[in-house]
Protein backbone atom coordinates (compact mmCIF):
# COMPACT_ATOMS: atom_id res chain seq x y z
CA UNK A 1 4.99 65.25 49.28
CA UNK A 2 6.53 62.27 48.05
CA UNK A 3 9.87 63.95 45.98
CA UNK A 4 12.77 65.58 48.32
CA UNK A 5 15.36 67.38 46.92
CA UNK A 6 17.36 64.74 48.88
CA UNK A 7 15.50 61.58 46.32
CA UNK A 8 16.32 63.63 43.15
CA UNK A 9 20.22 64.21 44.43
CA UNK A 10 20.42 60.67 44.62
CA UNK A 11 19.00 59.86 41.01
CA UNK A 12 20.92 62.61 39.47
CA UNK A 13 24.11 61.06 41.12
CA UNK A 14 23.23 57.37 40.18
CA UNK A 15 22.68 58.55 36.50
CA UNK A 16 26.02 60.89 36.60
CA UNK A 17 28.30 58.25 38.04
CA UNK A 18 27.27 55.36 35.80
CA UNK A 19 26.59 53.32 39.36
CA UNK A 20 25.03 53.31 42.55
CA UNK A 21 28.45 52.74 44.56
CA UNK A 22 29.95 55.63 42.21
CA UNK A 23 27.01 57.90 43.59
CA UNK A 24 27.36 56.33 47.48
CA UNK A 25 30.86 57.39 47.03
CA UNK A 26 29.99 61.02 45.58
CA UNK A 27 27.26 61.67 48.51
CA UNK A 28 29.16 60.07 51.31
CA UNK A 29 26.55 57.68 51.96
CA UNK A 30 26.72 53.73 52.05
CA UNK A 31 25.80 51.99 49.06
CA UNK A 32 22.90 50.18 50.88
CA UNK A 33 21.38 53.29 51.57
CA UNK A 34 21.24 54.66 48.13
CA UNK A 35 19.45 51.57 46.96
CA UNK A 36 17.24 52.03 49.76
CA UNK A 37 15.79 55.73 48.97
CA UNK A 38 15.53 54.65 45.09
CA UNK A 39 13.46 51.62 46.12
CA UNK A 40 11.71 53.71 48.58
CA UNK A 41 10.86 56.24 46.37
CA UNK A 42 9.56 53.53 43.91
CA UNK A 43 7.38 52.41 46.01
CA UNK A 44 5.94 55.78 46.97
CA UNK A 45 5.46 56.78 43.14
CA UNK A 46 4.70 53.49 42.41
CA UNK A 47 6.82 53.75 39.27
CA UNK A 48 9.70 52.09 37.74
CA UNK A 49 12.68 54.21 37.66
CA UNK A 50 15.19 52.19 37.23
CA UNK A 51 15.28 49.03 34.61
CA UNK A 52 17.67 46.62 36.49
CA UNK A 53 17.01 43.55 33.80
CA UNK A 54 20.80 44.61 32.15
CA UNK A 55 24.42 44.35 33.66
CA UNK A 56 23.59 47.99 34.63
CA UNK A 57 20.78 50.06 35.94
CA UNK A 58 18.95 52.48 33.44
CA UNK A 59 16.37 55.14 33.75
CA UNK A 60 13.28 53.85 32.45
CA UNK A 61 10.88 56.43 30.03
CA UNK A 62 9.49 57.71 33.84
CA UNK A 63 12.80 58.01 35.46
CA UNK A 64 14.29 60.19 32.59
CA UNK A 65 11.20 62.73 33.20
CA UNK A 66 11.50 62.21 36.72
CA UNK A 67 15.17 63.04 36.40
CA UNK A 68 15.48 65.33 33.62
CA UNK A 69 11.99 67.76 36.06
CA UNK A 70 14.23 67.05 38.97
CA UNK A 71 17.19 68.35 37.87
CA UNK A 72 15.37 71.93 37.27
CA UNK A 73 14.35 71.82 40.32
CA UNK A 74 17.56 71.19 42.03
CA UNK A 75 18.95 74.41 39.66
CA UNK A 76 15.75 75.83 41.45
CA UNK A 77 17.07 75.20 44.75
CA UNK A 78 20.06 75.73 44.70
CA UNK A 79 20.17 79.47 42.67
CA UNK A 80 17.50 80.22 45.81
CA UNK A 81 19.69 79.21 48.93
CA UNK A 82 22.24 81.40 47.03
CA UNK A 83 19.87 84.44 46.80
CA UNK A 84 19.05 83.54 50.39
CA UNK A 85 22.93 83.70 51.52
CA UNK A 86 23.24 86.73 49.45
CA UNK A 87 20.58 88.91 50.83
CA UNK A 88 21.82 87.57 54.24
CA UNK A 89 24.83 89.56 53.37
CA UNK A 90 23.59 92.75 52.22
CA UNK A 91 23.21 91.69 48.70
CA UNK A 92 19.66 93.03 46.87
CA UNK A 93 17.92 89.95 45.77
CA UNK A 94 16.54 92.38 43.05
CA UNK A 95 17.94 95.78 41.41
CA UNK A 96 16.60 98.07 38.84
CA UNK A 97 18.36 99.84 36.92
CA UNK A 98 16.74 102.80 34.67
CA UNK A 99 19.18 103.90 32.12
CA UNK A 100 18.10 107.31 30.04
CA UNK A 101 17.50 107.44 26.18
CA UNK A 102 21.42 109.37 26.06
CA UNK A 103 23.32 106.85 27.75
CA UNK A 104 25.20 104.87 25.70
CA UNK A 105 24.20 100.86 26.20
CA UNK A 106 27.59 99.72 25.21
CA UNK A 107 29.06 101.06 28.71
CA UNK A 108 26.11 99.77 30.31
CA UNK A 109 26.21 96.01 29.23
CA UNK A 110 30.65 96.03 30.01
CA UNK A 111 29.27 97.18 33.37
CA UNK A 112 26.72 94.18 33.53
CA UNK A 113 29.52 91.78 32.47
CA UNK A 114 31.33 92.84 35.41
CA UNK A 115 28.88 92.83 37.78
CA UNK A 116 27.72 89.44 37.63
CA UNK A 117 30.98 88.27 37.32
CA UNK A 118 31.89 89.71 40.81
CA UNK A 119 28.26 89.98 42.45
CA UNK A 120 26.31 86.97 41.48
CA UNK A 121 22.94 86.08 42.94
CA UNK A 122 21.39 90.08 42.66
CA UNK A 123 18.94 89.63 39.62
CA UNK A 124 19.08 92.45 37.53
CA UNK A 125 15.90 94.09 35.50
CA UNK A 126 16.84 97.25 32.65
CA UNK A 127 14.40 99.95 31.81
CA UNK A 128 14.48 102.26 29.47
CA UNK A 129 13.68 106.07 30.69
CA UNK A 130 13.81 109.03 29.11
CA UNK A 131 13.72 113.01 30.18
CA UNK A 132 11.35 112.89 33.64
CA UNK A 133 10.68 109.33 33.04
CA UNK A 134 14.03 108.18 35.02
CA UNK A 135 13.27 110.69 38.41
CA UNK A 136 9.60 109.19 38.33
CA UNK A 137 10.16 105.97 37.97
CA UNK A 138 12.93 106.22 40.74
CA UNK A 139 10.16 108.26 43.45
CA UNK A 140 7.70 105.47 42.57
CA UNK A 141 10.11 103.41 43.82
CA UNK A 142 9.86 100.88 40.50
CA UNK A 143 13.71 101.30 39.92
CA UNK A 144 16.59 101.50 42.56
CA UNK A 145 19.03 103.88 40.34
CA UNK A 146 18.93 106.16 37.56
CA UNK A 147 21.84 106.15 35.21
CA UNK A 148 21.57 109.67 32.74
CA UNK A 149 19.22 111.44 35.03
CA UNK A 150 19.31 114.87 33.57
CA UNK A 151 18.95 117.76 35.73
CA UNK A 152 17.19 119.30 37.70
CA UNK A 153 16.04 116.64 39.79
CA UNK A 154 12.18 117.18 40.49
CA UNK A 155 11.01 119.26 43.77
CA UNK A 156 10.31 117.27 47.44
CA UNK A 157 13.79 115.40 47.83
CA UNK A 158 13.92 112.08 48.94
CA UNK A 159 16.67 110.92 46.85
CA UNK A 160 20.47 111.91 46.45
CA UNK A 161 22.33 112.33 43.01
CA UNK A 162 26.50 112.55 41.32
CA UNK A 163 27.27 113.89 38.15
CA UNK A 164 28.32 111.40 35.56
CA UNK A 165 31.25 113.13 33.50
CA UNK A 166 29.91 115.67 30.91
CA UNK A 167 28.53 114.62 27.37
CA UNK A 168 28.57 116.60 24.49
CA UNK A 169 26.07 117.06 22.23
CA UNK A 170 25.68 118.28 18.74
CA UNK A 171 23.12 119.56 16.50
CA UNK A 172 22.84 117.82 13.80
CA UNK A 173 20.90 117.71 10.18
CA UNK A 174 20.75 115.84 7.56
CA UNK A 175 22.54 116.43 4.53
CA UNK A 176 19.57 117.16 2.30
CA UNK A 177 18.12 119.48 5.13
CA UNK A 178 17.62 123.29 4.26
CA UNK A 179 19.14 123.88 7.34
CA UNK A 180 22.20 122.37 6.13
CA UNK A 181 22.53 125.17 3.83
CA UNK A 182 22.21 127.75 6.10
CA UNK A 183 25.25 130.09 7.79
CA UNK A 184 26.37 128.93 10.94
CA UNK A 185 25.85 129.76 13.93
CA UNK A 186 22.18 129.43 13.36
CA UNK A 187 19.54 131.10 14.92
CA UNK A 188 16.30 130.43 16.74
CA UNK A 189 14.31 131.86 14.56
CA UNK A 190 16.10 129.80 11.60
CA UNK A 191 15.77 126.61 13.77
CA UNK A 192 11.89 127.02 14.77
CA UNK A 193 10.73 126.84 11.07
CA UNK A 194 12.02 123.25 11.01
CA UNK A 195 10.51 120.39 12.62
CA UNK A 196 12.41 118.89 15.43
CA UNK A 197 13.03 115.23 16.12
CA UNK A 198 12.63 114.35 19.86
CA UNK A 199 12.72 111.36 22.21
CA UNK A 200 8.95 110.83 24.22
CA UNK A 201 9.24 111.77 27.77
CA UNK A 202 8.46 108.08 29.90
CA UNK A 203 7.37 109.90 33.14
CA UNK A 204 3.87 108.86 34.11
CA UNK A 205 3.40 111.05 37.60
CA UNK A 206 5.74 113.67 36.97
CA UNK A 207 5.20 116.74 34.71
CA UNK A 208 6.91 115.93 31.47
CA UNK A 209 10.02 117.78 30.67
CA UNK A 210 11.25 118.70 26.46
CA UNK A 211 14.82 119.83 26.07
CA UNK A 212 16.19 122.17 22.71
CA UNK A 213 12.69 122.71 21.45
CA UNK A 214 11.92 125.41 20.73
CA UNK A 215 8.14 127.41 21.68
CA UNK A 216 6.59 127.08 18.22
CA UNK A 217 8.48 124.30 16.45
CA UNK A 218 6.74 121.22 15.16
CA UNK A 219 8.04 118.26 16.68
CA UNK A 220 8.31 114.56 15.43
CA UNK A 221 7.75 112.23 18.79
CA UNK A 222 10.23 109.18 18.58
CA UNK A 223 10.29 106.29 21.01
CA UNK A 224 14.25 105.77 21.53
CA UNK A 225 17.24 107.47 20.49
CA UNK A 226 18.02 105.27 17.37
CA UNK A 227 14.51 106.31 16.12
CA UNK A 228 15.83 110.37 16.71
CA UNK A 229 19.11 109.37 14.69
CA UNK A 230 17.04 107.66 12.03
CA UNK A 231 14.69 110.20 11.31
CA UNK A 232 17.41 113.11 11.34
CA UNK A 233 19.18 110.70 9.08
CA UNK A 234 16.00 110.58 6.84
CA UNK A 235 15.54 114.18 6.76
CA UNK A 236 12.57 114.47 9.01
CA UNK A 237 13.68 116.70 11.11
CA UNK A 238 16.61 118.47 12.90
CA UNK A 239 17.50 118.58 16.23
CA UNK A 240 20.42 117.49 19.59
CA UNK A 241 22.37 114.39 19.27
CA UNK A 242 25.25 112.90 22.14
CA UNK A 243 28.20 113.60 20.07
CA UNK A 244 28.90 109.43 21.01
CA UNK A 245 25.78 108.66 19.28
CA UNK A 246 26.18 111.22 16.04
CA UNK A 247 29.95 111.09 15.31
CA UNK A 248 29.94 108.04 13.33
CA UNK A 249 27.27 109.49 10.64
CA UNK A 250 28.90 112.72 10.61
CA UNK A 251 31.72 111.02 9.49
CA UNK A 252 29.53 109.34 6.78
CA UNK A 253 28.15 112.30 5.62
CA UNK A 254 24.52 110.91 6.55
CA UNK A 255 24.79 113.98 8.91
CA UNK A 256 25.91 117.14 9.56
CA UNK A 257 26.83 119.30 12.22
CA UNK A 258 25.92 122.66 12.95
CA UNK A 259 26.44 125.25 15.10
CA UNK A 260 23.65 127.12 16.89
CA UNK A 261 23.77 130.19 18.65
CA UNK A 262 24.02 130.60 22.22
CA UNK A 263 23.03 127.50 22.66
CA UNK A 264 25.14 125.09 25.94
CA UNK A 265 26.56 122.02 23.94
CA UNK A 266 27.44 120.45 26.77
CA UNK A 267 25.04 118.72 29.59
CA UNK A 268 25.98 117.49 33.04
CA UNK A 269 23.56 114.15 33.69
CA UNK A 270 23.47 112.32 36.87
CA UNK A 271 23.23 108.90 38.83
CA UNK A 272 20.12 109.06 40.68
CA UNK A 273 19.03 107.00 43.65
CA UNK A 274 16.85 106.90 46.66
CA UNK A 275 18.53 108.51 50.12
CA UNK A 276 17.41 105.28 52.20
CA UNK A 277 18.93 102.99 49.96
CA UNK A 278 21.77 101.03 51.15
CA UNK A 279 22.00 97.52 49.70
CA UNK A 280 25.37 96.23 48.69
CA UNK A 281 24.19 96.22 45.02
CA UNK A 282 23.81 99.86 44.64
CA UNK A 283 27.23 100.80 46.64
CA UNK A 284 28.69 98.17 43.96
CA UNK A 285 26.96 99.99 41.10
CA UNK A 286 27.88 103.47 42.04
CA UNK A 287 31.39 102.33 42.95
CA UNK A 288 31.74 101.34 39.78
CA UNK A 289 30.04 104.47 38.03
CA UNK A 290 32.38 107.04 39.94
CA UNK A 291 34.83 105.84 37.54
CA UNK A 292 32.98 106.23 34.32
CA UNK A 293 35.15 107.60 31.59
CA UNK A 294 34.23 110.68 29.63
CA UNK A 295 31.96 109.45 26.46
CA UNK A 296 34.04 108.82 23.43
CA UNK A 297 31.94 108.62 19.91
CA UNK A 298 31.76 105.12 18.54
CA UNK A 299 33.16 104.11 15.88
CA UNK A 300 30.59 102.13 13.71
CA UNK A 301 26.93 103.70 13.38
CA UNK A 302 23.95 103.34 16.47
């Protein structure tokens, strides 16, 4: 190998500094000696880097792409020996997060912020689960913590849990809707003639779970949540909405909420992760998630 991070220090230095004294000043090193390991690693390239005809040394067309390469790979270097002191220390050097289809992404990206302001060097990776999806992806062992796992959690253990504070939900219908019509507090029977909007289970292993459907209902398969609001929005169907996520068109009068009866409108979700876990990542993360305030609505639309 005829580069060292050492040679491209030096040229990224020389060009910095203006100089090769300025850059023997900058790396501690005797001006004589910087020439030297240009020179040397002219000769080894067998390239011009430098153009020394002027008052003052410039990168030729192959020293700018030498430099300009070199550089990345110092970046390179250097973000590894800090992932390497990191995970010396405890640190993951990468966490998953799965965050369900109900939890609001505006708490999760202020939690980001702060995290990599305060833990940098952890890379972070964000997937989106929904229903089962979150507890399966968490026993394969593809994420390290589940953020909205709803309960129960599935049968065999292996992991421990802590209840997030309590979101509401409501169930909502669009305007237009015949069930918007209808006497509250509605019944099954009035709610199964409908279709229902829900959000497609992402479990793969585990037996896929449907919550507020109802045994003969039709039922409209959407991808995220913003697809569920949209489509109750459109009049496509009816169905449960976090209050967070729904508020905002209820107040538009793009929705409208109903009662239903006996039905819980409250649900108690979780932060899941795996009992022999013990990085320094996921005590930071569920630190920080003991403290989660209770879910407020928001106050623009989804």
């Amino acid at each position: 190998m005829k580069l060292s991070l050492e040679s491209l220090r030096i040229l990224d230095a020389i060009e910095r500094r203006g100089s090769f004294s300025l850059a023997a000043q900058e790396l501690d090193r005797a001006t004589s000696s910087v020439t030297y390991a240009v020179q040397k690693l002219e000769a080894d390239l067998d390239v011009l880097i430098f153009d020394r005809s002027g008052h003052r040394a410039r990168l030729t067309p192959a020293g700018r792409l030498l430099l300009d390469e070199g550089r990345r790979l110092l970046a390179v270097a250097q973000s590894l020996e800090h992932r390497v002191l990191q995970t010396a220390h405890g640190w993951e050097p990468q966490f998953t997060l799965a965050i369900d289809a109900v939890w609001p992404w505006d708490s999760v990206t202020t939690l980001l912020d702060k995290f990599y302001r305060e833990a940098q060097g952890t890379r972070l990776v964000l997937r989106h689960a929904a229903l089962a999806g979150g507890w399966d992806a968490l026993l394969s062992r593809e994420v390290d913590l589940v953020v909205g796992a709803p309960a129960p959690g599935p049968a065999g253990g292996g992991y421990k849990t802590r209840p997030l504070p309590p979101m509401e939900f409501v169930f909502a219908v669009a305007p237009h809707h015949p069930l918007a019509q209808v006497a509250a507090p509605l019944s099954d029977a009035a709610i199964e003639r409908h279709r229902a909007v829900a959000i497609a289970d992402t479990a793969r292993s585990l037996p896929v779970r449907t919550v507020g459907l109802l045994d003969d209902q039709e039922v409209l398969t959407v991808p995220h949540l913003a697809a569920k609001v949209a489509a109750q929005v459109a009049g496509l169907g009816v169905g449960w909405l976090p209050r967070w996520a729904a508020e905002a068109e209820i107040r538009a009068g793009r929705l409208v909420e109903k009662t239903v009866a006996n039905r819980k409108a409250v649900a108690t979700l979780f932060v899941a992760w795996r009992a022999d876990a013990s990085g320094r990542a996921l005590q930071w993360f569920l630190r920080e998630l003991r403290g989660a305030p209770t879910l407020k609505p928001r106050s623009r639309g989804i």
